[in-house]
N, C-alpha and C. Protein backbone atom coordinates (compact mmCIF):
# COMPACT_ATOMS: atom_id res chain seq x y z
N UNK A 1 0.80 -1.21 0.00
CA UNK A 1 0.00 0.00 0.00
C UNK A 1 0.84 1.27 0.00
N UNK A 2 2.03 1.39 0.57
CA UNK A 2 2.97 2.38 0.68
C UNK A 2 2.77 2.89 -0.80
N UNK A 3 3.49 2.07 -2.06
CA UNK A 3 3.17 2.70 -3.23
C UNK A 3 2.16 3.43 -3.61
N UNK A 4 1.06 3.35 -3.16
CA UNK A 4 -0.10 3.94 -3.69
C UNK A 4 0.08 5.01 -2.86
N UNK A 5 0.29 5.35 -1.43
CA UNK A 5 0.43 6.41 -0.92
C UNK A 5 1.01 7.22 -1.56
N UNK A 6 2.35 6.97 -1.74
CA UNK A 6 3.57 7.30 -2.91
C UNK A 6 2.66 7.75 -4.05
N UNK A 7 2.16 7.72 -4.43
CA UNK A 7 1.37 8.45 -5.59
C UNK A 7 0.61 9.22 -4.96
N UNK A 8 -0.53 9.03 -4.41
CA UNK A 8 -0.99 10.42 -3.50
C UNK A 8 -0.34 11.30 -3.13
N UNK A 9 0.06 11.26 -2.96
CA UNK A 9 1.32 12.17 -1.78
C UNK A 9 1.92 13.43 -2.93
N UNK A 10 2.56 12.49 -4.12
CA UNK A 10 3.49 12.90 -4.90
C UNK A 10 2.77 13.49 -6.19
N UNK A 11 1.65 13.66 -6.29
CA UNK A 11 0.53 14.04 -7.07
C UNK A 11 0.42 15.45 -6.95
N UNK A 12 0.72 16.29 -8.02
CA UNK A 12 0.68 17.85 -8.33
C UNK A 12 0.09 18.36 -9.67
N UNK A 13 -0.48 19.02 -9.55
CA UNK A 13 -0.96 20.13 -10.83
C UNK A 13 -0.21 19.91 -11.31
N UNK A 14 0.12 19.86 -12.53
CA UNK A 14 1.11 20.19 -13.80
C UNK A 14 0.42 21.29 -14.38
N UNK A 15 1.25 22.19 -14.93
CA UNK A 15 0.61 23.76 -15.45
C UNK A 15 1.83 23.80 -16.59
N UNK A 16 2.53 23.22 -16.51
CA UNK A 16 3.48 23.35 -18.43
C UNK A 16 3.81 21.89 -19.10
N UNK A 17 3.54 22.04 -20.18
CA UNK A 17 3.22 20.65 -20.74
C UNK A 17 4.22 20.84 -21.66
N UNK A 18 5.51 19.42 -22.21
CA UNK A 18 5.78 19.35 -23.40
C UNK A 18 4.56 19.15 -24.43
N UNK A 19 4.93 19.50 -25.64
CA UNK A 19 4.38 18.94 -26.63
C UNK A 19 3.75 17.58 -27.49
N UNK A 20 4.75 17.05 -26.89
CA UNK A 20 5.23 15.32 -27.19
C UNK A 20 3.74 15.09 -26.98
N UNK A 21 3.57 13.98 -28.18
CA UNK A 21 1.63 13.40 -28.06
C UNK A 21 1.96 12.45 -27.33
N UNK A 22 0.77 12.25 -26.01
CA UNK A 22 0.84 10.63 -24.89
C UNK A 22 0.24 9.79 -25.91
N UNK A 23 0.99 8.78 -26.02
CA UNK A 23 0.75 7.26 -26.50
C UNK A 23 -0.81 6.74 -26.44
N UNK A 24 -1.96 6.62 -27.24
CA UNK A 24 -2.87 6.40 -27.05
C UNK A 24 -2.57 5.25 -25.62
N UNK A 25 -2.09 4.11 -25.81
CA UNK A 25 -2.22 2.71 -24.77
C UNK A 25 -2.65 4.03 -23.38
N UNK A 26 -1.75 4.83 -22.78
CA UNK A 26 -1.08 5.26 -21.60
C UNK A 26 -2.73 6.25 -21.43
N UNK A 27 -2.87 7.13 -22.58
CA UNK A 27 -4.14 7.50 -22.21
C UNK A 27 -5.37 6.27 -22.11
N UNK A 28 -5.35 5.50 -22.35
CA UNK A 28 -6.42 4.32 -22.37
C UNK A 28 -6.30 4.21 -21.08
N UNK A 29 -4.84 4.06 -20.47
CA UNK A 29 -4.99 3.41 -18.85
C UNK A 29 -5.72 4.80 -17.78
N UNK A 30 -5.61 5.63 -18.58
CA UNK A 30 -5.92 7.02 -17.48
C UNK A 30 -7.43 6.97 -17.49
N UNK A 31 -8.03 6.62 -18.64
CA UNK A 31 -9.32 6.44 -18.85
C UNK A 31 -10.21 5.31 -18.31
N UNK A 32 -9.40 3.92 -18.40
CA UNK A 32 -9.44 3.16 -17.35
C UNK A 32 -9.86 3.17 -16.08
N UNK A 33 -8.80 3.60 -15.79
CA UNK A 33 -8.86 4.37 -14.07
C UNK A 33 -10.27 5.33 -13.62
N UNK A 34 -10.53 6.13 -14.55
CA UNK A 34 -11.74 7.11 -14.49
C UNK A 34 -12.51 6.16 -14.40
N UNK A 35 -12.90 5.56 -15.35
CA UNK A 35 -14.28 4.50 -15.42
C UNK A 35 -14.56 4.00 -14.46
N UNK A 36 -13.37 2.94 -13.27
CA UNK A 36 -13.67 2.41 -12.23
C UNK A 36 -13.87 2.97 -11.05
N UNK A 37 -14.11 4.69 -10.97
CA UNK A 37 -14.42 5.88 -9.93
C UNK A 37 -15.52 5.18 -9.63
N UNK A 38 -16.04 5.33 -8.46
CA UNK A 38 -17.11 5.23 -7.51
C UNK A 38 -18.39 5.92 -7.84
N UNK A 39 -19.22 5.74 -8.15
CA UNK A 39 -20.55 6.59 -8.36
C UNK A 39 -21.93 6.15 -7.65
N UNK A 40 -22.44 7.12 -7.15
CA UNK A 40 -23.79 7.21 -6.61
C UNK A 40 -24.85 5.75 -7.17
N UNK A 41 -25.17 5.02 -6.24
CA UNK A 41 -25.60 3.81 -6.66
C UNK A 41 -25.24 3.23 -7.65
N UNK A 42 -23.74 3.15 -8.09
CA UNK A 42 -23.27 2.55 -9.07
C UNK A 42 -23.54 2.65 -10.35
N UNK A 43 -24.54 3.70 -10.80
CA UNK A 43 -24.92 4.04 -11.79
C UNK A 43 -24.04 4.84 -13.43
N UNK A 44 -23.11 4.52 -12.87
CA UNK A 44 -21.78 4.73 -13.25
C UNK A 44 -22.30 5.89 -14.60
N UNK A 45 -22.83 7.12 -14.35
CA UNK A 45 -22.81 7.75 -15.33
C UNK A 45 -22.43 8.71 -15.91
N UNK A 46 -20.76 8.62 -15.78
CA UNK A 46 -20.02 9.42 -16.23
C UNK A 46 -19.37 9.14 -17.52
N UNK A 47 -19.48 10.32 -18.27
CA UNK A 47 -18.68 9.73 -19.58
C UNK A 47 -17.34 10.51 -20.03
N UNK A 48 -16.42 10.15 -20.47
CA UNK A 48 -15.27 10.78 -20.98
C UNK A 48 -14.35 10.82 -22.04
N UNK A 49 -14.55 11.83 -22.91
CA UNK A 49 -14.06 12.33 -23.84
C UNK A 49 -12.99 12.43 -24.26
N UNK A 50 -12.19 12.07 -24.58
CA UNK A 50 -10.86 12.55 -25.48
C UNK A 50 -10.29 12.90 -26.49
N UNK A 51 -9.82 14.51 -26.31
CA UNK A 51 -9.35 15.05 -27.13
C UNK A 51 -7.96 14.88 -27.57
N UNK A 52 -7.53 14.41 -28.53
CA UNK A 52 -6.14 14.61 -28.74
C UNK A 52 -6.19 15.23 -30.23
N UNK A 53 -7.18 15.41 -31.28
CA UNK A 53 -7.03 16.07 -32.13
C UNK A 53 -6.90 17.92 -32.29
N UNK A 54 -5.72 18.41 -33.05
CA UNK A 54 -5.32 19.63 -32.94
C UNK A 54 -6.07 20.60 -33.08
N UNK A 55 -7.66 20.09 -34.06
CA UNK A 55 -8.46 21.23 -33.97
C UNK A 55 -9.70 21.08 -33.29
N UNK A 56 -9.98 20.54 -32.62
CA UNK A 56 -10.62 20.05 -31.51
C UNK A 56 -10.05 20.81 -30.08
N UNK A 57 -8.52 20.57 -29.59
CA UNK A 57 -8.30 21.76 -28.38
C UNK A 57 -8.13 22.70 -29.09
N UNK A 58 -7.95 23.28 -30.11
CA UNK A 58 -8.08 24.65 -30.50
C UNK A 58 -9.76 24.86 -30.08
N UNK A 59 -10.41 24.62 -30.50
CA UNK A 59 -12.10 24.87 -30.48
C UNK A 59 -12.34 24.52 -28.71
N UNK A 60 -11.47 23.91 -27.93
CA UNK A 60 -12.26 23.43 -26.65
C UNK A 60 -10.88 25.18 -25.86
N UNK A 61 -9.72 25.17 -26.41
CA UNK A 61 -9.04 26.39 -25.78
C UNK A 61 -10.05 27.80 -26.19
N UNK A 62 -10.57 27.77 -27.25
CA UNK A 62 -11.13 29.16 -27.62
C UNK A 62 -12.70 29.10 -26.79
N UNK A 63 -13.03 28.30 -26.60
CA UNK A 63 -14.36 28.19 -25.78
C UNK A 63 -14.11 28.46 -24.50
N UNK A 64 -13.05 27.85 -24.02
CA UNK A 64 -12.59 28.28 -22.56
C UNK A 64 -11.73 29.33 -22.12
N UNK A 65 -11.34 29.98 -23.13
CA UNK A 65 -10.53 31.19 -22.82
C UNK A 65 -11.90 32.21 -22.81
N UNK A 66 -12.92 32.01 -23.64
CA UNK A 66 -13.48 33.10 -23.38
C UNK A 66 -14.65 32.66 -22.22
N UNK A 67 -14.39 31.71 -21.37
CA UNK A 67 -15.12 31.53 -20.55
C UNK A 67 -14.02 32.05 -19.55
N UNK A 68 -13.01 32.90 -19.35
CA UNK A 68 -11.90 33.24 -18.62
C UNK A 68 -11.18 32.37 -17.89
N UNK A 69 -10.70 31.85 -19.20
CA UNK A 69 -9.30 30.66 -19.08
C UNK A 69 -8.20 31.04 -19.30
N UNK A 70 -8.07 32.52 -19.70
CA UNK A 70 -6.93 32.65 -20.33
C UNK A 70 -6.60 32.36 -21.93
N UNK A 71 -5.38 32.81 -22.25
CA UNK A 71 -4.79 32.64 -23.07
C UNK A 71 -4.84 30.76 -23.90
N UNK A 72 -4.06 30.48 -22.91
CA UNK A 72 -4.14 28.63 -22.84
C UNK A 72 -4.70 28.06 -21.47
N UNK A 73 -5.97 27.55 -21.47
CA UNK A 73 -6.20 27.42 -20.68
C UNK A 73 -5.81 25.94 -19.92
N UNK A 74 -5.57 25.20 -21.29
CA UNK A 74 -5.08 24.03 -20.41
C UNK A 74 -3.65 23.70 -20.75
N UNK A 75 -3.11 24.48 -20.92
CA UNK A 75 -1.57 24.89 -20.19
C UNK A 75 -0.78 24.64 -21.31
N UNK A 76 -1.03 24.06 -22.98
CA UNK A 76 -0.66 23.29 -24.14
C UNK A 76 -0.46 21.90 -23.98
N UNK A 77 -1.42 21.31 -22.80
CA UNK A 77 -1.71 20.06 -22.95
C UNK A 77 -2.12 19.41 -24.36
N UNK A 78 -1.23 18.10 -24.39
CA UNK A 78 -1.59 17.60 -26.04
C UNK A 78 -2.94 16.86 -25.88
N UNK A 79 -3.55 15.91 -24.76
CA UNK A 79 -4.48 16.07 -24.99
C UNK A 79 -5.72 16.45 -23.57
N UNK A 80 -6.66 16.74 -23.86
CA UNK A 80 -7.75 17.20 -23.01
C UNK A 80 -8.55 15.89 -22.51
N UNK A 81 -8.86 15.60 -21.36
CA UNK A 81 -9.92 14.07 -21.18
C UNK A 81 -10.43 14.86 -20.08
N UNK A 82 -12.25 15.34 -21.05
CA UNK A 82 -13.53 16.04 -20.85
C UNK A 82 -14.77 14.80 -20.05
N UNK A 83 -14.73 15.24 -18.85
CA UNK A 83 -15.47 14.39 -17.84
C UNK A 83 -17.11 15.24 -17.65
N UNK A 84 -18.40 14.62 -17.94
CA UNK A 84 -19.71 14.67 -17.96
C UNK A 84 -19.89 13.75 -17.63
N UNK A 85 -21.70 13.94 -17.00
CA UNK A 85 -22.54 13.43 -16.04
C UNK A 85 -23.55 13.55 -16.72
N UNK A 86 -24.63 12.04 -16.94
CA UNK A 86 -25.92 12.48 -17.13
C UNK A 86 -26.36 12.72 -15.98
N UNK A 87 -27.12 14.33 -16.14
CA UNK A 87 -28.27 14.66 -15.20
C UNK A 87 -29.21 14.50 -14.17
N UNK A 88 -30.02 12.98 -14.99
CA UNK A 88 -30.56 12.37 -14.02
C UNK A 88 -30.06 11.54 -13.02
N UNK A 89 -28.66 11.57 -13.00
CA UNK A 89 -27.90 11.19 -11.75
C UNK A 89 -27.99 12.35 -10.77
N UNK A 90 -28.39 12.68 -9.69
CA UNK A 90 -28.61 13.79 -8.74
C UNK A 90 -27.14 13.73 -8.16
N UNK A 91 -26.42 12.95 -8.28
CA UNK A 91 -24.47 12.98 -7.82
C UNK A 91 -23.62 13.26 -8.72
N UNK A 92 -23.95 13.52 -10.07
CA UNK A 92 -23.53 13.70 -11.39
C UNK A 92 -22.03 14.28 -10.93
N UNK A 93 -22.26 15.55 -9.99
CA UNK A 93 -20.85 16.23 -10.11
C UNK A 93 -20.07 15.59 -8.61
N UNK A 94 -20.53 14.77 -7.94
CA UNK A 94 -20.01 13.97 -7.13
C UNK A 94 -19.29 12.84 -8.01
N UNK A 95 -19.85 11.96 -9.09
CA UNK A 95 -19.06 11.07 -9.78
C UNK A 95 -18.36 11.35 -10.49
N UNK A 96 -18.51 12.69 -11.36
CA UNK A 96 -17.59 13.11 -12.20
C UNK A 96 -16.28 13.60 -11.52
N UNK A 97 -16.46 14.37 -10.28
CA UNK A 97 -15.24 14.37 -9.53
C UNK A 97 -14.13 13.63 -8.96
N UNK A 98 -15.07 12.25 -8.66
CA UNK A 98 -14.03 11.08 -8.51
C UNK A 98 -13.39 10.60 -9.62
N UNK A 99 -14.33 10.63 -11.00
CA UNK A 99 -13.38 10.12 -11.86
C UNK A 99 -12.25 10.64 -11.95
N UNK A 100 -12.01 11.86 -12.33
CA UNK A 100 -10.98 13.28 -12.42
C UNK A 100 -9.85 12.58 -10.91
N UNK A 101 -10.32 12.91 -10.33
CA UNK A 101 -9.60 12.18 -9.08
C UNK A 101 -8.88 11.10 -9.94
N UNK A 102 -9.48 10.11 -9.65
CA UNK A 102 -8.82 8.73 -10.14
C UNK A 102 -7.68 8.80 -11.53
N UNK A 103 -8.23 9.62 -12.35
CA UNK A 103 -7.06 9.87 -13.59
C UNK A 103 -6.16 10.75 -13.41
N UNK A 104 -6.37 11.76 -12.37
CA UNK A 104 -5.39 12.15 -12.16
C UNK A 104 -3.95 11.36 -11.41
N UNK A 105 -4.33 10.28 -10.40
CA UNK A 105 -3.81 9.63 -10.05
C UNK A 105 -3.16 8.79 -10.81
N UNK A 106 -3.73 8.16 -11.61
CA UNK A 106 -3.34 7.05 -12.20
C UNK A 106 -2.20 8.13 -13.63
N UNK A 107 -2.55 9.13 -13.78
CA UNK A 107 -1.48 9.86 -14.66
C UNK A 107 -0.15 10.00 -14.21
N UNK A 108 -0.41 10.11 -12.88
CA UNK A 108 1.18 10.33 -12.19
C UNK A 108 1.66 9.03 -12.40
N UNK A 109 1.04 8.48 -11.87
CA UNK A 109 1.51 6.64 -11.80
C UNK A 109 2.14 6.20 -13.15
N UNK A 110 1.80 6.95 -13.71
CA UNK A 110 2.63 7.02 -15.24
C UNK A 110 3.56 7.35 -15.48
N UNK A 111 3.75 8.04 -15.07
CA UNK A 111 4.64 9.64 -15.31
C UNK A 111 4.52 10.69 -15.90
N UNK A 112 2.87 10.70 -15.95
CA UNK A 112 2.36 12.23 -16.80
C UNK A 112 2.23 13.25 -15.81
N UNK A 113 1.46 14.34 -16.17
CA UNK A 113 1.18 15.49 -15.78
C UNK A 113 0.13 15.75 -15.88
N UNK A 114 -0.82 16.06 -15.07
CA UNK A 114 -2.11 16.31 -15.45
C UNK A 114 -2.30 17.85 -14.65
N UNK A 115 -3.42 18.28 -15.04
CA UNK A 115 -4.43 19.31 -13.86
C UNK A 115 -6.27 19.37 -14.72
N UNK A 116 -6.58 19.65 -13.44
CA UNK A 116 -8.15 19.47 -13.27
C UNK A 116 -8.41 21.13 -13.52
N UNK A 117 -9.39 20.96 -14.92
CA UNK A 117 -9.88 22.58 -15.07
C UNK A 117 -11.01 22.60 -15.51
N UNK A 118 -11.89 23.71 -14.84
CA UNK A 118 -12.99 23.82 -14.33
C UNK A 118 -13.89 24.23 -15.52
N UNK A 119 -14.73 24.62 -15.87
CA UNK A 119 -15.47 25.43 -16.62
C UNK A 119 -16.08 23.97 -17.44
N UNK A 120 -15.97 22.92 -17.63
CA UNK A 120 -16.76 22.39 -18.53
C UNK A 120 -18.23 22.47 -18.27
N UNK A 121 -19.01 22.65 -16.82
CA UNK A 121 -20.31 22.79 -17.15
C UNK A 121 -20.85 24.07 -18.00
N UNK A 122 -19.76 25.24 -18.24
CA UNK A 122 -20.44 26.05 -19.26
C UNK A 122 -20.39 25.71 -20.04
N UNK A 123 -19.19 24.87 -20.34
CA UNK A 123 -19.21 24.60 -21.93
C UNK A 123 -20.11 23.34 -22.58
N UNK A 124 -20.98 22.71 -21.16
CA UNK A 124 -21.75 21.97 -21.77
C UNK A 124 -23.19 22.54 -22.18
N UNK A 125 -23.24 23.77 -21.73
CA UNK A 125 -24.46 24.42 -21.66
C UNK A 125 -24.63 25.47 -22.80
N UNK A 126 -23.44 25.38 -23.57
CA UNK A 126 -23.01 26.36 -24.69
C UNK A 126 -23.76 25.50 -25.89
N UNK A 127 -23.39 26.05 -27.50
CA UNK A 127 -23.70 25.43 -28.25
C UNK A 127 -22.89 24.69 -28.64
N UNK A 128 -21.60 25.06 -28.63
CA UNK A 128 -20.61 23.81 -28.65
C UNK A 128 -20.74 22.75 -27.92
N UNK A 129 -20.51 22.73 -26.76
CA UNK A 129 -20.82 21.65 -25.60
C UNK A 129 -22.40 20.47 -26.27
N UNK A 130 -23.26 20.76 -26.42
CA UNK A 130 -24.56 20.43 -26.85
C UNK A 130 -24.34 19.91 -28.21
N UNK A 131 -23.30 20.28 -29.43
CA UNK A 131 -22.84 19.70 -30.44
C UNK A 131 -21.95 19.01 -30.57
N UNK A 132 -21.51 19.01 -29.28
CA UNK A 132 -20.14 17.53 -29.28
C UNK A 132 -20.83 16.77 -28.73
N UNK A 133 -21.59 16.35 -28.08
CA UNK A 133 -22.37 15.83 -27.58
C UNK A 133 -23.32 15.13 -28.91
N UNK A 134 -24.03 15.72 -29.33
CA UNK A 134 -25.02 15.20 -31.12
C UNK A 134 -23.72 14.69 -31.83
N UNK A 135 -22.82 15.55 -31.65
CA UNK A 135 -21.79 14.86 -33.17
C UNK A 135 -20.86 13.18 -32.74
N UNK A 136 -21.26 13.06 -31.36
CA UNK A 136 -20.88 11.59 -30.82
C UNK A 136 -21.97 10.83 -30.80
N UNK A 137 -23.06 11.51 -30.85
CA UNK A 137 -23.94 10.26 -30.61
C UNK A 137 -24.91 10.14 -29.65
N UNK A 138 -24.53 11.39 -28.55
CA UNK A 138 -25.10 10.74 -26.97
C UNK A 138 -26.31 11.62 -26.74
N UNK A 139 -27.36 11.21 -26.44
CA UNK A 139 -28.69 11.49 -26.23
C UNK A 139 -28.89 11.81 -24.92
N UNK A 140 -29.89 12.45 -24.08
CA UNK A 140 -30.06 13.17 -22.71
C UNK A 140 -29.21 13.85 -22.70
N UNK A 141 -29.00 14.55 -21.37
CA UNK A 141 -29.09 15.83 -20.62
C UNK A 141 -27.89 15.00 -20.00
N UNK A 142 -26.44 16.09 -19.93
CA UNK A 142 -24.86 15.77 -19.43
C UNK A 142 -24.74 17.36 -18.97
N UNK A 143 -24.25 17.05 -17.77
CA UNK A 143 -23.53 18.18 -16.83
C UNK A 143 -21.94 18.24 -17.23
N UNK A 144 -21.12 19.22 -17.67
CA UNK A 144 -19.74 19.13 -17.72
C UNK A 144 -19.45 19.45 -16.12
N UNK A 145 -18.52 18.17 -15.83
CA UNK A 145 -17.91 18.37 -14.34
C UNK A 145 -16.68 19.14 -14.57
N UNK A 146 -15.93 18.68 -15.38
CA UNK A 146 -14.35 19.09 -15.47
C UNK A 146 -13.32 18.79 -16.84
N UNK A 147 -12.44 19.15 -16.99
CA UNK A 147 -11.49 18.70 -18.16
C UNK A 147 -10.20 18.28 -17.11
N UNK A 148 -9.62 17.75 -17.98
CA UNK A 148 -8.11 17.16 -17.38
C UNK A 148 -7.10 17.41 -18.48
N UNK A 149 -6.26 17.95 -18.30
CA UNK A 149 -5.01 18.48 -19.15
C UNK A 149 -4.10 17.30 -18.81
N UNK A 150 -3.55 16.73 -20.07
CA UNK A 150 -2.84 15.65 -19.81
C UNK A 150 -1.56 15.60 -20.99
N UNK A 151 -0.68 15.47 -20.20
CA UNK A 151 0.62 15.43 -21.24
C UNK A 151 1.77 14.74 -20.02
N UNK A 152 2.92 15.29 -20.61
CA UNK A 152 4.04 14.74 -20.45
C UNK A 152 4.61 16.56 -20.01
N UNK A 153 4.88 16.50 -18.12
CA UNK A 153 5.35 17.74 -17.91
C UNK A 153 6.57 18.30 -18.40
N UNK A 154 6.88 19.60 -18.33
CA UNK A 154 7.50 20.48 -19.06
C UNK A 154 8.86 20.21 -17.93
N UNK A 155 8.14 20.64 -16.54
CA UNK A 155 9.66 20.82 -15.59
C UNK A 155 8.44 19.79 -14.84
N UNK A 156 9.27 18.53 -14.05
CA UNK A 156 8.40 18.02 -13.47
C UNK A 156 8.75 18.60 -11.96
N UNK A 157 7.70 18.01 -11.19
CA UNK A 157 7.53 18.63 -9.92
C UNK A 157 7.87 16.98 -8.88
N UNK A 158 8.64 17.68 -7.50
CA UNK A 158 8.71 16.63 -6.91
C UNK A 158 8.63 17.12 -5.25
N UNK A 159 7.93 18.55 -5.09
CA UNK A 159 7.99 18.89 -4.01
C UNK A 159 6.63 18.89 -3.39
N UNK A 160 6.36 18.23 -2.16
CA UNK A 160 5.66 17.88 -1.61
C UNK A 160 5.52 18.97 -0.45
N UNK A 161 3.52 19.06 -0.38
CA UNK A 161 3.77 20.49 0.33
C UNK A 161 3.08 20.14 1.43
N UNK A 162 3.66 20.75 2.68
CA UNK A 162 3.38 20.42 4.11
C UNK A 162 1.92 20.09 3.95
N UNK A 163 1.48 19.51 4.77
CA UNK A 163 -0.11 19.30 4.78
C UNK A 163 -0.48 20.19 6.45
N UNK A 164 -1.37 21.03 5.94
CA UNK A 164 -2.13 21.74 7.16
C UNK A 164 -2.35 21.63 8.37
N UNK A 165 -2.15 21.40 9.74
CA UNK A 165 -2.24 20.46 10.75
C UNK A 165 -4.11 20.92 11.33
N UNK A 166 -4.32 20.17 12.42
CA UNK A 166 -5.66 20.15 13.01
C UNK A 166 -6.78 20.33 12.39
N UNK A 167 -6.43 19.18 11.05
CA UNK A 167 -7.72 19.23 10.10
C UNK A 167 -8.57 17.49 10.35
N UNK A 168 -8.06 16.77 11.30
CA UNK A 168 -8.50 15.47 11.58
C UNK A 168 -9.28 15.32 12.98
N UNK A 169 -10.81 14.80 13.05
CA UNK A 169 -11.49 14.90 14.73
C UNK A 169 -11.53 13.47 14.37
N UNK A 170 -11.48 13.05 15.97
CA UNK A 170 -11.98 11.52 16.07
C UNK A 170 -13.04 11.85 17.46
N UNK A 171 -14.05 11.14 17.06
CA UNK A 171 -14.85 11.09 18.34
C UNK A 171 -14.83 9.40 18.05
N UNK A 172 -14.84 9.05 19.63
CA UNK A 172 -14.41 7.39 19.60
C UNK A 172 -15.36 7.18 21.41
């Protein structure tokens, strides 16, 4: 179990990305990992997207910059893995969060870089969001929980930051 701590522990934002495209296999395992997140009566209804085509994060960076992302909002990650919830899950953004969780984890465990960025429920509520959605296929009502910027970091990170004290109660 130590190892797995070892990944918790050692788990950081990445905010500069090489270029270099991740190996479909390596994104498969990150996606993996998402799928087997925990969800509200098991209803497992989260779905996730992957972007690795060039004009695809152009269209998902220009949607989110002007949702005030900035310039690059997901840092020149090569590719984007876009986490939604159908609706009629009332935990939608409770499961979609664990997934994100879980791939983020399992990215380090790799040796990628990831970070968790916010704004996909506007962009599911946009007309874009609502046409990636028709142009895949998927029918009902999806909440965007989050995106995940995923690459291969620029400067990697290995500093581990104090953790807060008197954040643990036990009543026993």
């Amino acid at each position: 179990m130590t190892a797995l701590l070892d990944i918790i522990k050692g788990r950081r934002s990445c905010r500069n990305f090489r270029p270099d495209p991740v190996p479909k296999p390596l994104i498969d395992q990150v996606i993996e990992a998402g799928l087997y997140a925990a969800s509200g009566k098991g209803l497992q209804s989260q779905i996730i997207i992957a972007a690795t085509n060039r004009q695809l994060l152009d269209e998902l960076n220009a949607i989110n910059s002007a949702f005030g992302g900035g310039p690059d909002p997901f840092y020149g990650a090569p590719c984007v893995l876009i986490v939604a919830a159908e609706t009629s899950n009332r935990s939608q953004a409770y499961d979609g969060a664990l997934t994100l969780g879980n791939m983020m984890l399992m990215a380090h465990g790799l040796g990628l870089g990831s970070c968790w960025i916010h704004r996909a429920r506007q962009e599911f509520e946009s007309d874009f969001g609502r046409n990636l959605l028709k142009k895949l296929g998927l029918k009902g009502n999806y909440e965007g929980v989050g995106h995940l910027a995923l690459g291969y970091p620029a400067i990697p990170s290995s500093f581990v930051f104090p953790r807060r004290p008197n954040r643990v109660f036990y009543i026993e």
